[in-house]
ModelCIF file with pLDDT and N, C-alpha, C, O atoms, coordinates in Angstrom:
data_MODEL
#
_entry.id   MODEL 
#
_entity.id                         1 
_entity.type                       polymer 
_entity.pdbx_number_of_molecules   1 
#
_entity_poly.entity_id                      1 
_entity_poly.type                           'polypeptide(L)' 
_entity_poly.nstd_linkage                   no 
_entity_poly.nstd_monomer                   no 
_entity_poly.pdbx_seq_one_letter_code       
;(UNK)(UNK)(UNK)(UNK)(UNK)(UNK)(UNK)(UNK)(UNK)(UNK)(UNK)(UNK)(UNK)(UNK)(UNK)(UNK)
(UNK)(UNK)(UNK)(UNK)(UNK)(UNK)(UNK)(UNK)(UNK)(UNK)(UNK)(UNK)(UNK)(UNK)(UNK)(UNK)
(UNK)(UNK)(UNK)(UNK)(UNK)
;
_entity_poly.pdbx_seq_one_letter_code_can   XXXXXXXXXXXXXXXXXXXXXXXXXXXXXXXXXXXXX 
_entity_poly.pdbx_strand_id                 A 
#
loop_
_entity_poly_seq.entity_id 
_entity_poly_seq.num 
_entity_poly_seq.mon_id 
_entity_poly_seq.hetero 
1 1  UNK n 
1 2  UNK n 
1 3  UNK n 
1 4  UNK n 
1 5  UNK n 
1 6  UNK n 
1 7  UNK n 
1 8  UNK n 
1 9  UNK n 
1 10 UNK n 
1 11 UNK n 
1 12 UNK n 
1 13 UNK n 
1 14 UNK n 
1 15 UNK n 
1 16 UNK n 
1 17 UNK n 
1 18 UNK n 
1 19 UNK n 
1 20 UNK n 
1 21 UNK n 
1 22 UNK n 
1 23 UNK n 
1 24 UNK n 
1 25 UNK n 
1 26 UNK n 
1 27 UNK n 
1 28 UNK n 
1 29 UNK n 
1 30 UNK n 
1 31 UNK n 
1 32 UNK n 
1 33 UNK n 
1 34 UNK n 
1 35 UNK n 
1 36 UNK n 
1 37 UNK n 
#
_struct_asym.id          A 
_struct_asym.entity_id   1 
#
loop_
_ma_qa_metric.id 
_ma_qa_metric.mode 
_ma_qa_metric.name 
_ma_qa_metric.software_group_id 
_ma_qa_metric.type 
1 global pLDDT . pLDDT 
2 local  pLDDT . pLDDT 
#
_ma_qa_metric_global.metric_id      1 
_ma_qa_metric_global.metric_value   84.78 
_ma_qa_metric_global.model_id       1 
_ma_qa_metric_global.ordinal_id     1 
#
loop_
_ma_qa_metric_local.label_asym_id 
_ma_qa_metric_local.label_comp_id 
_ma_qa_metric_local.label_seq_id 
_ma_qa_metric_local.metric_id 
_ma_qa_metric_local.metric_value 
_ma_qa_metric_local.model_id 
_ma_qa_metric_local.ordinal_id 
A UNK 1  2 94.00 1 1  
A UNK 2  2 93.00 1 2  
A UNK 3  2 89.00 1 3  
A UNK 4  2 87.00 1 4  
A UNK 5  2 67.00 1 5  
A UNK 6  2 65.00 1 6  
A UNK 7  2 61.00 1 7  
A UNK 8  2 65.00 1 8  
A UNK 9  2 60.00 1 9  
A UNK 10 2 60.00 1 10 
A UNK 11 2 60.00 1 11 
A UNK 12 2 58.00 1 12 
A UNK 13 2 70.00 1 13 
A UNK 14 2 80.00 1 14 
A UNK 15 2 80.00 1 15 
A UNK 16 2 85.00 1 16 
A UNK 17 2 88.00 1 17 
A UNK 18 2 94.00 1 18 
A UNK 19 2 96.00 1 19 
A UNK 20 2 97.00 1 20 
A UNK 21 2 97.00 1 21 
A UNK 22 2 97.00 1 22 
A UNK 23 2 97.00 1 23 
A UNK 24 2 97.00 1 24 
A UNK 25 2 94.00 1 25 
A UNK 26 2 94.00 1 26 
A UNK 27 2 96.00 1 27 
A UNK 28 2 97.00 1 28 
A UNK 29 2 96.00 1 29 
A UNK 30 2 96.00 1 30 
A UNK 31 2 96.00 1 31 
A UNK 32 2 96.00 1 32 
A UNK 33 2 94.00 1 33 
A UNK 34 2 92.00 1 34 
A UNK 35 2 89.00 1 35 
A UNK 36 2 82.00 1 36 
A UNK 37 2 78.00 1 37 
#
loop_
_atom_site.group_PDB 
_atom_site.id 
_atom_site.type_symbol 
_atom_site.label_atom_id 
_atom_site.label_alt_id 
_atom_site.label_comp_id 
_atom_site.label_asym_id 
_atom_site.label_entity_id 
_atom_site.label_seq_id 
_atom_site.pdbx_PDB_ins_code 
_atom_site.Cartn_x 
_atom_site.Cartn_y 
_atom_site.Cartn_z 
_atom_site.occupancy 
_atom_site.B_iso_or_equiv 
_atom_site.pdbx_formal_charge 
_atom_site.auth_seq_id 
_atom_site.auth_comp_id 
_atom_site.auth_asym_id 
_atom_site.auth_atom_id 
_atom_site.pdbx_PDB_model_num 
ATOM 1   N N  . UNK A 1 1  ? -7.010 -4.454  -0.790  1.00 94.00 ? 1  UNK A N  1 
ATOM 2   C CA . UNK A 1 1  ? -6.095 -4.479  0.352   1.00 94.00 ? 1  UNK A CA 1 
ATOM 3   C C  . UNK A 1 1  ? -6.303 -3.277  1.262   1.00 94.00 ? 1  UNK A C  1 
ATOM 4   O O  . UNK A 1 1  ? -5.778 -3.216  2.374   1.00 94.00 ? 1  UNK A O  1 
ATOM 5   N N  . UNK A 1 2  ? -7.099 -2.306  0.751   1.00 93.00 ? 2  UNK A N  1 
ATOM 6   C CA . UNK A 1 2  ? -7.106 -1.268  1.698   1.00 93.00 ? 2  UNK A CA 1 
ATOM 7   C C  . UNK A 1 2  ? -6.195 0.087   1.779   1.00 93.00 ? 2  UNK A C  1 
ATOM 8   O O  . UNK A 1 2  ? -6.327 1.031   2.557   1.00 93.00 ? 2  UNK A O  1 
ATOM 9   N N  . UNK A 1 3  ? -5.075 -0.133  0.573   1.00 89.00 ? 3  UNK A N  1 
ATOM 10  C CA . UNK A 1 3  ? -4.025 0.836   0.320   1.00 89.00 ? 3  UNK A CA 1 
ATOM 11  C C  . UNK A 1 3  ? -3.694 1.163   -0.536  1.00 89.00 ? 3  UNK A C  1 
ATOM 12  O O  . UNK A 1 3  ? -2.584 0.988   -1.040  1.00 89.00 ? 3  UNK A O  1 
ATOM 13  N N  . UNK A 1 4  ? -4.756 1.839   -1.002  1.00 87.00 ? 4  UNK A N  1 
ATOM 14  C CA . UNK A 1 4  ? -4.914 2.980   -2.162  1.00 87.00 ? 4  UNK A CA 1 
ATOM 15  C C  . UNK A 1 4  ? -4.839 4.237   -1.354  1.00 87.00 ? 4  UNK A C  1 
ATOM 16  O O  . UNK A 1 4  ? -4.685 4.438   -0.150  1.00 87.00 ? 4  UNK A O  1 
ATOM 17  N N  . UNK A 1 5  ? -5.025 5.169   -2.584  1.00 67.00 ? 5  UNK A N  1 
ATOM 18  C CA . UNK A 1 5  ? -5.180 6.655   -2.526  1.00 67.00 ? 5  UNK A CA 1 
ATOM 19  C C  . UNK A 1 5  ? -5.240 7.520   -3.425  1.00 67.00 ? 5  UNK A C  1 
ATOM 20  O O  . UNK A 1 5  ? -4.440 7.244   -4.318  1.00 67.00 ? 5  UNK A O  1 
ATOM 21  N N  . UNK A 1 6  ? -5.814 8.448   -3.621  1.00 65.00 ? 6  UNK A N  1 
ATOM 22  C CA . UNK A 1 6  ? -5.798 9.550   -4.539  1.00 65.00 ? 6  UNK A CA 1 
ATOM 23  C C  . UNK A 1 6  ? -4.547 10.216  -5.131  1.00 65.00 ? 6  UNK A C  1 
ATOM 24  O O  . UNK A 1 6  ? -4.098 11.234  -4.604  1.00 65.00 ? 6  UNK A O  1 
ATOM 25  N N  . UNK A 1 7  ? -4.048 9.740   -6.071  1.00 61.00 ? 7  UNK A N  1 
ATOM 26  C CA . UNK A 1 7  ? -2.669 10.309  -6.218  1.00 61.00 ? 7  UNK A CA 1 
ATOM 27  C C  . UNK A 1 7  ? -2.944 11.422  -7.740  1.00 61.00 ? 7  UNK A C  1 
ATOM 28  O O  . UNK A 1 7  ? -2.106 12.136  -8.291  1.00 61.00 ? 7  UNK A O  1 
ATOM 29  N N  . UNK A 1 8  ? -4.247 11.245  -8.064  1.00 65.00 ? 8  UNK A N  1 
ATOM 30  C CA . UNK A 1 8  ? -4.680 11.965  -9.657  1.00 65.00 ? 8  UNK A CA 1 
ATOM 31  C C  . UNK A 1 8  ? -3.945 13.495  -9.850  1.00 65.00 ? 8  UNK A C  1 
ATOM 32  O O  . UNK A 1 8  ? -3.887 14.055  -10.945 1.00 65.00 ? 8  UNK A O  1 
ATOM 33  N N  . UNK A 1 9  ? -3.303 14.166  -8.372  1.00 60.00 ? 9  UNK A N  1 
ATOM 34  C CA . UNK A 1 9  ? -2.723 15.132  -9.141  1.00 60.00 ? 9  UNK A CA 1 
ATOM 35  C C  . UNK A 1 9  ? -1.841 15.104  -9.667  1.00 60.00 ? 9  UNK A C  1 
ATOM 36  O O  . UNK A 1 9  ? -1.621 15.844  -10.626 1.00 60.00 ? 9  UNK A O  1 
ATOM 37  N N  . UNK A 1 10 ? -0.811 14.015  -9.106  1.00 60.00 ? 10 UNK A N  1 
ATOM 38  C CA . UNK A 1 10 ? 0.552  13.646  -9.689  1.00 60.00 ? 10 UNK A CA 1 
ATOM 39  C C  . UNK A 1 10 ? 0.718  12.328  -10.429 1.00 60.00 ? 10 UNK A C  1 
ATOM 40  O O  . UNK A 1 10 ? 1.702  12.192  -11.156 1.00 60.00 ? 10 UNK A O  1 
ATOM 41  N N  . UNK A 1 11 ? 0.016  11.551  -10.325 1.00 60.00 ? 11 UNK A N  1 
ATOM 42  C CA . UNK A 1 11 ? 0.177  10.586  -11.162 1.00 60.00 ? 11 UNK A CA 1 
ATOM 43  C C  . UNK A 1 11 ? -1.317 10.159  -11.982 1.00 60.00 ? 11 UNK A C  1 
ATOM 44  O O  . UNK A 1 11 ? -1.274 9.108   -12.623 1.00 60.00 ? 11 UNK A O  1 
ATOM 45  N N  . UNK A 1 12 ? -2.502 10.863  -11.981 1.00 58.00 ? 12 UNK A N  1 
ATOM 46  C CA . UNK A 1 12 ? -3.491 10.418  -12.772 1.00 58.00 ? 12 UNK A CA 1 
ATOM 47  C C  . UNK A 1 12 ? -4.493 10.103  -12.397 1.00 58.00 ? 12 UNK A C  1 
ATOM 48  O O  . UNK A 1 12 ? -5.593 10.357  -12.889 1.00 58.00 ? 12 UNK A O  1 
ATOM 49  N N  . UNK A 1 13 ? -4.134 9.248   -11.074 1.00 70.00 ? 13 UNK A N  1 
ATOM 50  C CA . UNK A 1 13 ? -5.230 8.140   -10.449 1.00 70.00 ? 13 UNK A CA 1 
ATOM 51  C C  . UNK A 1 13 ? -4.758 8.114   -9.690  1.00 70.00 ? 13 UNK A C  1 
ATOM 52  O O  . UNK A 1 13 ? -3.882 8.750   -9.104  1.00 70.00 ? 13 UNK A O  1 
ATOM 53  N N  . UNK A 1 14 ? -5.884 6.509   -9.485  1.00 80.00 ? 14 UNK A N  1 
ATOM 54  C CA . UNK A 1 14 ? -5.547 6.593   -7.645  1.00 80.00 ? 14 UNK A CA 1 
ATOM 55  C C  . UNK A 1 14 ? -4.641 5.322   -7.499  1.00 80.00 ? 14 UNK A C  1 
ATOM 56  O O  . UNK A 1 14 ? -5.054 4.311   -8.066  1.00 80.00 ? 14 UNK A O  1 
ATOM 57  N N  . UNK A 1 15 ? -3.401 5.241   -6.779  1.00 80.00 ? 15 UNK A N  1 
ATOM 58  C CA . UNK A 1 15 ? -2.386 4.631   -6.715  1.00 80.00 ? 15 UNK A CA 1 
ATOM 59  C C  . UNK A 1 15 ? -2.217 3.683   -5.352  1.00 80.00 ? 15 UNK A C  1 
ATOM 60  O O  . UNK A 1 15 ? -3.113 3.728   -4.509  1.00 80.00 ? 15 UNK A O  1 
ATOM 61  N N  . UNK A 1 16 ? -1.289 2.998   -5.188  1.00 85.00 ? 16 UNK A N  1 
ATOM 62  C CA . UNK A 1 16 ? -1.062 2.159   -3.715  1.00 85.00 ? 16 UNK A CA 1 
ATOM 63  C C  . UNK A 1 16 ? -0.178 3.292   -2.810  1.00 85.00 ? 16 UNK A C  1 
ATOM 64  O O  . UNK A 1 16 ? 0.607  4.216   -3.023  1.00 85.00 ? 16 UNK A O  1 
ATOM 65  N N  . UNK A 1 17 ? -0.579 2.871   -2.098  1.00 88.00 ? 17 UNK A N  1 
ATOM 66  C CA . UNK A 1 17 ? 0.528  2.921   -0.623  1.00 88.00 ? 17 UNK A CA 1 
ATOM 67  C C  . UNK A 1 17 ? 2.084  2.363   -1.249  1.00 88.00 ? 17 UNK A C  1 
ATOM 68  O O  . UNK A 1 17 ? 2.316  1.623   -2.205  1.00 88.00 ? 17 UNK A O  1 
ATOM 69  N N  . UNK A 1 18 ? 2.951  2.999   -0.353  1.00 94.00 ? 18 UNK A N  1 
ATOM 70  C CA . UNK A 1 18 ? 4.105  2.091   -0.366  1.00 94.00 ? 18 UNK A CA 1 
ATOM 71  C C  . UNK A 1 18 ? 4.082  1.435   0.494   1.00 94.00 ? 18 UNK A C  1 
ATOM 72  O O  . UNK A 1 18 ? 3.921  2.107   1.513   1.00 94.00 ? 18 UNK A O  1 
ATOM 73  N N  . UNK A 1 19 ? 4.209  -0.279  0.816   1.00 96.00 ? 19 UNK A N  1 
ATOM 74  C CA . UNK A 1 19 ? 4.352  -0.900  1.855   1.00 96.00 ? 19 UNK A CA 1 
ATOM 75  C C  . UNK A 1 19 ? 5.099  -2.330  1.345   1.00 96.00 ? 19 UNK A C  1 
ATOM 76  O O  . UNK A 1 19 ? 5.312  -2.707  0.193   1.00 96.00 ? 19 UNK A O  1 
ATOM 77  N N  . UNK A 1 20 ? 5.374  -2.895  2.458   1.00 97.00 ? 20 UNK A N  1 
ATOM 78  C CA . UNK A 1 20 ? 5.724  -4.085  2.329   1.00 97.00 ? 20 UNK A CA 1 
ATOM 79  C C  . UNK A 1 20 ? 5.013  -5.227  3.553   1.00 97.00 ? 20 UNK A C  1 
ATOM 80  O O  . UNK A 1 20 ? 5.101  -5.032  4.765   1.00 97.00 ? 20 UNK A O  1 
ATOM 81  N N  . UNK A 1 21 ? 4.277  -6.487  2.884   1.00 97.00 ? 21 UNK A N  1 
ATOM 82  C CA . UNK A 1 21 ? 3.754  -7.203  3.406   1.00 97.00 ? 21 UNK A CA 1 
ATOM 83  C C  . UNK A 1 21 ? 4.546  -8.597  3.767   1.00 97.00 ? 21 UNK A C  1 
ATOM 84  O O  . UNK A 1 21 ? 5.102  -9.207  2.854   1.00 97.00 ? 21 UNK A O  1 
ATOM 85  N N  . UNK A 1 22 ? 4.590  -9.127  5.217   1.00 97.00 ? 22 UNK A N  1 
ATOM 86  C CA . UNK A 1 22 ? 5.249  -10.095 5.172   1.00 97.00 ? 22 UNK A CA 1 
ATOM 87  C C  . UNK A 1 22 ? 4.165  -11.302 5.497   1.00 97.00 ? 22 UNK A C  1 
ATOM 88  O O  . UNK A 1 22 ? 3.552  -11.392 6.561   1.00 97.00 ? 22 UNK A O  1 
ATOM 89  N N  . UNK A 1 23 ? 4.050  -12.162 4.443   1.00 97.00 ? 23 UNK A N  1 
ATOM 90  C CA . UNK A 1 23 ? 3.271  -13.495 4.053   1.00 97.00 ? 23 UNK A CA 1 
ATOM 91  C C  . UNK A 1 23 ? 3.828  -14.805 4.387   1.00 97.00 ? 23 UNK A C  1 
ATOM 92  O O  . UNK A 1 23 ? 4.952  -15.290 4.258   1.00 97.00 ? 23 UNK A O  1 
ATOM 93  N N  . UNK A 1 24 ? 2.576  -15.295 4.916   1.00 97.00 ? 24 UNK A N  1 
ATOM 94  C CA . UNK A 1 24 ? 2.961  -16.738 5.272   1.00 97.00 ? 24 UNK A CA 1 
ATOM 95  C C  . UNK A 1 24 ? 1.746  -17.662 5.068   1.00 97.00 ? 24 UNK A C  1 
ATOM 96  O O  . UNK A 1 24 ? 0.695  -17.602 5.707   1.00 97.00 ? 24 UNK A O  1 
ATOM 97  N N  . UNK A 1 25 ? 2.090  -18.643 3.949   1.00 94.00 ? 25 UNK A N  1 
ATOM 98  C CA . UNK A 1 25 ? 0.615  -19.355 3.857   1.00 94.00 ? 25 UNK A CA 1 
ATOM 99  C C  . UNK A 1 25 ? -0.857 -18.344 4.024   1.00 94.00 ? 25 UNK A C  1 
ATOM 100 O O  . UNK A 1 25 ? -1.716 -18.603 4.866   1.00 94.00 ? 25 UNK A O  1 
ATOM 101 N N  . UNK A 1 26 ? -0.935 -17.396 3.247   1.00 94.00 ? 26 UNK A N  1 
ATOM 102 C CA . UNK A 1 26 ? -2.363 -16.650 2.972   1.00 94.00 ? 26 UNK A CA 1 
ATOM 103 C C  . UNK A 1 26 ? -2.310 -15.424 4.048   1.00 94.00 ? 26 UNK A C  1 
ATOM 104 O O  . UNK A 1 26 ? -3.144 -14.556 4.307   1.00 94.00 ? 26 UNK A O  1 
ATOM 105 N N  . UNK A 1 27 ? -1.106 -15.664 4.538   1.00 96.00 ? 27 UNK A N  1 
ATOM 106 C CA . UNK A 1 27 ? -1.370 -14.933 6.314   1.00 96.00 ? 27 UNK A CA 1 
ATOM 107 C C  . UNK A 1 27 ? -0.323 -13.489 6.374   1.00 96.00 ? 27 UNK A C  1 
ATOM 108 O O  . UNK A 1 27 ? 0.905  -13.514 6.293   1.00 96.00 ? 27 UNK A O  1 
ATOM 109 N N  . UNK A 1 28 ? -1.161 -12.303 6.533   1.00 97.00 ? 28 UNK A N  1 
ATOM 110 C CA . UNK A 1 28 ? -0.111 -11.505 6.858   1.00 97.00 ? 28 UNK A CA 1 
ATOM 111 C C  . UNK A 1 28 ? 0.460  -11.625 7.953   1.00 97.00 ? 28 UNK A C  1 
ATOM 112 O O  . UNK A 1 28 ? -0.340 -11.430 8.868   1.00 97.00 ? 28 UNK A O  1 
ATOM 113 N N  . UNK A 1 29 ? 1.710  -11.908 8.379   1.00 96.00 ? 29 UNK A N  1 
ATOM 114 C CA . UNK A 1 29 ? 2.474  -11.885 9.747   1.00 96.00 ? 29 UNK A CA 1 
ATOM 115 C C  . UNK A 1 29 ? 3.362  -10.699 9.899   1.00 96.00 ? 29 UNK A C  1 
ATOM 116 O O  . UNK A 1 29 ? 3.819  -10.641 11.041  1.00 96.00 ? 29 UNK A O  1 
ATOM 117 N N  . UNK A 1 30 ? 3.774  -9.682  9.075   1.00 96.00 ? 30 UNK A N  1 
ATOM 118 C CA . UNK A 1 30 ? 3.803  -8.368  9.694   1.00 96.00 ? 30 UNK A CA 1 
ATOM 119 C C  . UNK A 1 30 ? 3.588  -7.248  8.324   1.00 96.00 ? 30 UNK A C  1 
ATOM 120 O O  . UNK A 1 30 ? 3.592  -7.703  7.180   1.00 96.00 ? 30 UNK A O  1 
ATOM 121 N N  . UNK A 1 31 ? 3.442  -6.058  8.529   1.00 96.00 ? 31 UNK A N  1 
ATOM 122 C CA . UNK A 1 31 ? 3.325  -5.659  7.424   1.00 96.00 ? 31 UNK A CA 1 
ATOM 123 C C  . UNK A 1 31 ? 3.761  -4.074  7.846   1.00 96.00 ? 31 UNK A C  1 
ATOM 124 O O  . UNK A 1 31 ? 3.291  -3.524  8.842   1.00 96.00 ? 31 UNK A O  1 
ATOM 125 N N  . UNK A 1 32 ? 4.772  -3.400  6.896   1.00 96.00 ? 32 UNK A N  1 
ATOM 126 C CA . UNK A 1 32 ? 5.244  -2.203  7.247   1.00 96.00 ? 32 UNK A CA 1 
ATOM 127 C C  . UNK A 1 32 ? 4.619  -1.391  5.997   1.00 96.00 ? 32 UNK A C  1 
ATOM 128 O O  . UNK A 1 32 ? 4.702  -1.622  4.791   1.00 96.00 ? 32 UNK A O  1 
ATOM 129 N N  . UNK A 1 33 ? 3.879  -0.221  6.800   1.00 94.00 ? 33 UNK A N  1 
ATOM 130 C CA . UNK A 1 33 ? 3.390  1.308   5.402   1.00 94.00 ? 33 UNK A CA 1 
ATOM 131 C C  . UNK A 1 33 ? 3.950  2.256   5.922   1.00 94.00 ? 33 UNK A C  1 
ATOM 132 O O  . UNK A 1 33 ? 3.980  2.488   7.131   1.00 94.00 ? 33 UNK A O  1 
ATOM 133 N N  . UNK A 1 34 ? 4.656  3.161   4.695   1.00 92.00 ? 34 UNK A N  1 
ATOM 134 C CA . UNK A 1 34 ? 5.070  4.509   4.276   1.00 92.00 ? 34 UNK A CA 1 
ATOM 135 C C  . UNK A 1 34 ? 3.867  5.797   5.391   1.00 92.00 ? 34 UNK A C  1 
ATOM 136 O O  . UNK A 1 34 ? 2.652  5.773   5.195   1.00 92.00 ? 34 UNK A O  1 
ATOM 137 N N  . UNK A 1 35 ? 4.240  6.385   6.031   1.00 89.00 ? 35 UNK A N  1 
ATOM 138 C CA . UNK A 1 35 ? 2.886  7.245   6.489   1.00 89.00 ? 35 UNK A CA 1 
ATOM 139 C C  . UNK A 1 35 ? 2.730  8.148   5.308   1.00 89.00 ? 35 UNK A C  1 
ATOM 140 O O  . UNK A 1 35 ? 1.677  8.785   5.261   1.00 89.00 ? 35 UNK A O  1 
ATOM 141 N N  . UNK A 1 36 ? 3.931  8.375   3.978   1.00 82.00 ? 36 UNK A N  1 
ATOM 142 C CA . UNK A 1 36 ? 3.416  9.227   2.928   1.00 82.00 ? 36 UNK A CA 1 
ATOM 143 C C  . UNK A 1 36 ? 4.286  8.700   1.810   1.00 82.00 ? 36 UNK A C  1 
ATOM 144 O O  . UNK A 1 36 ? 5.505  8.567   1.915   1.00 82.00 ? 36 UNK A O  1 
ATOM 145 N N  . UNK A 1 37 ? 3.496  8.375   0.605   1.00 78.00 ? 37 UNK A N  1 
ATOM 146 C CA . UNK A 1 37 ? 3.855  7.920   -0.286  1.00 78.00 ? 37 UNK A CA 1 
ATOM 147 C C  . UNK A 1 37 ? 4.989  7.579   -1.232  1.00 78.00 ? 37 UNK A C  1 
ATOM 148 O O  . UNK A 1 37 ? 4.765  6.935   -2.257  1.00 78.00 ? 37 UNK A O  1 
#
């Protein structure tokens, strides 16, 4: 998906984004991300 990141100092690895995707039939139709985790 494109929304990862390096989170290995605080959590280990590399982790998602916070976001929320809004889906429709396969289709993103809007999608809101965190600018920081």
């Amino acid at each position: 998906a494109g929304l990862s990141f390096d989170a290995s100092g605080l959590l280990g690895n590399t982790r998602s984004q916070r976001y929320v995707a809004v889906v429709e039939n396969n289709t993103v139709q809007q999608i809101f991300i965190e600018d920081e985790a």
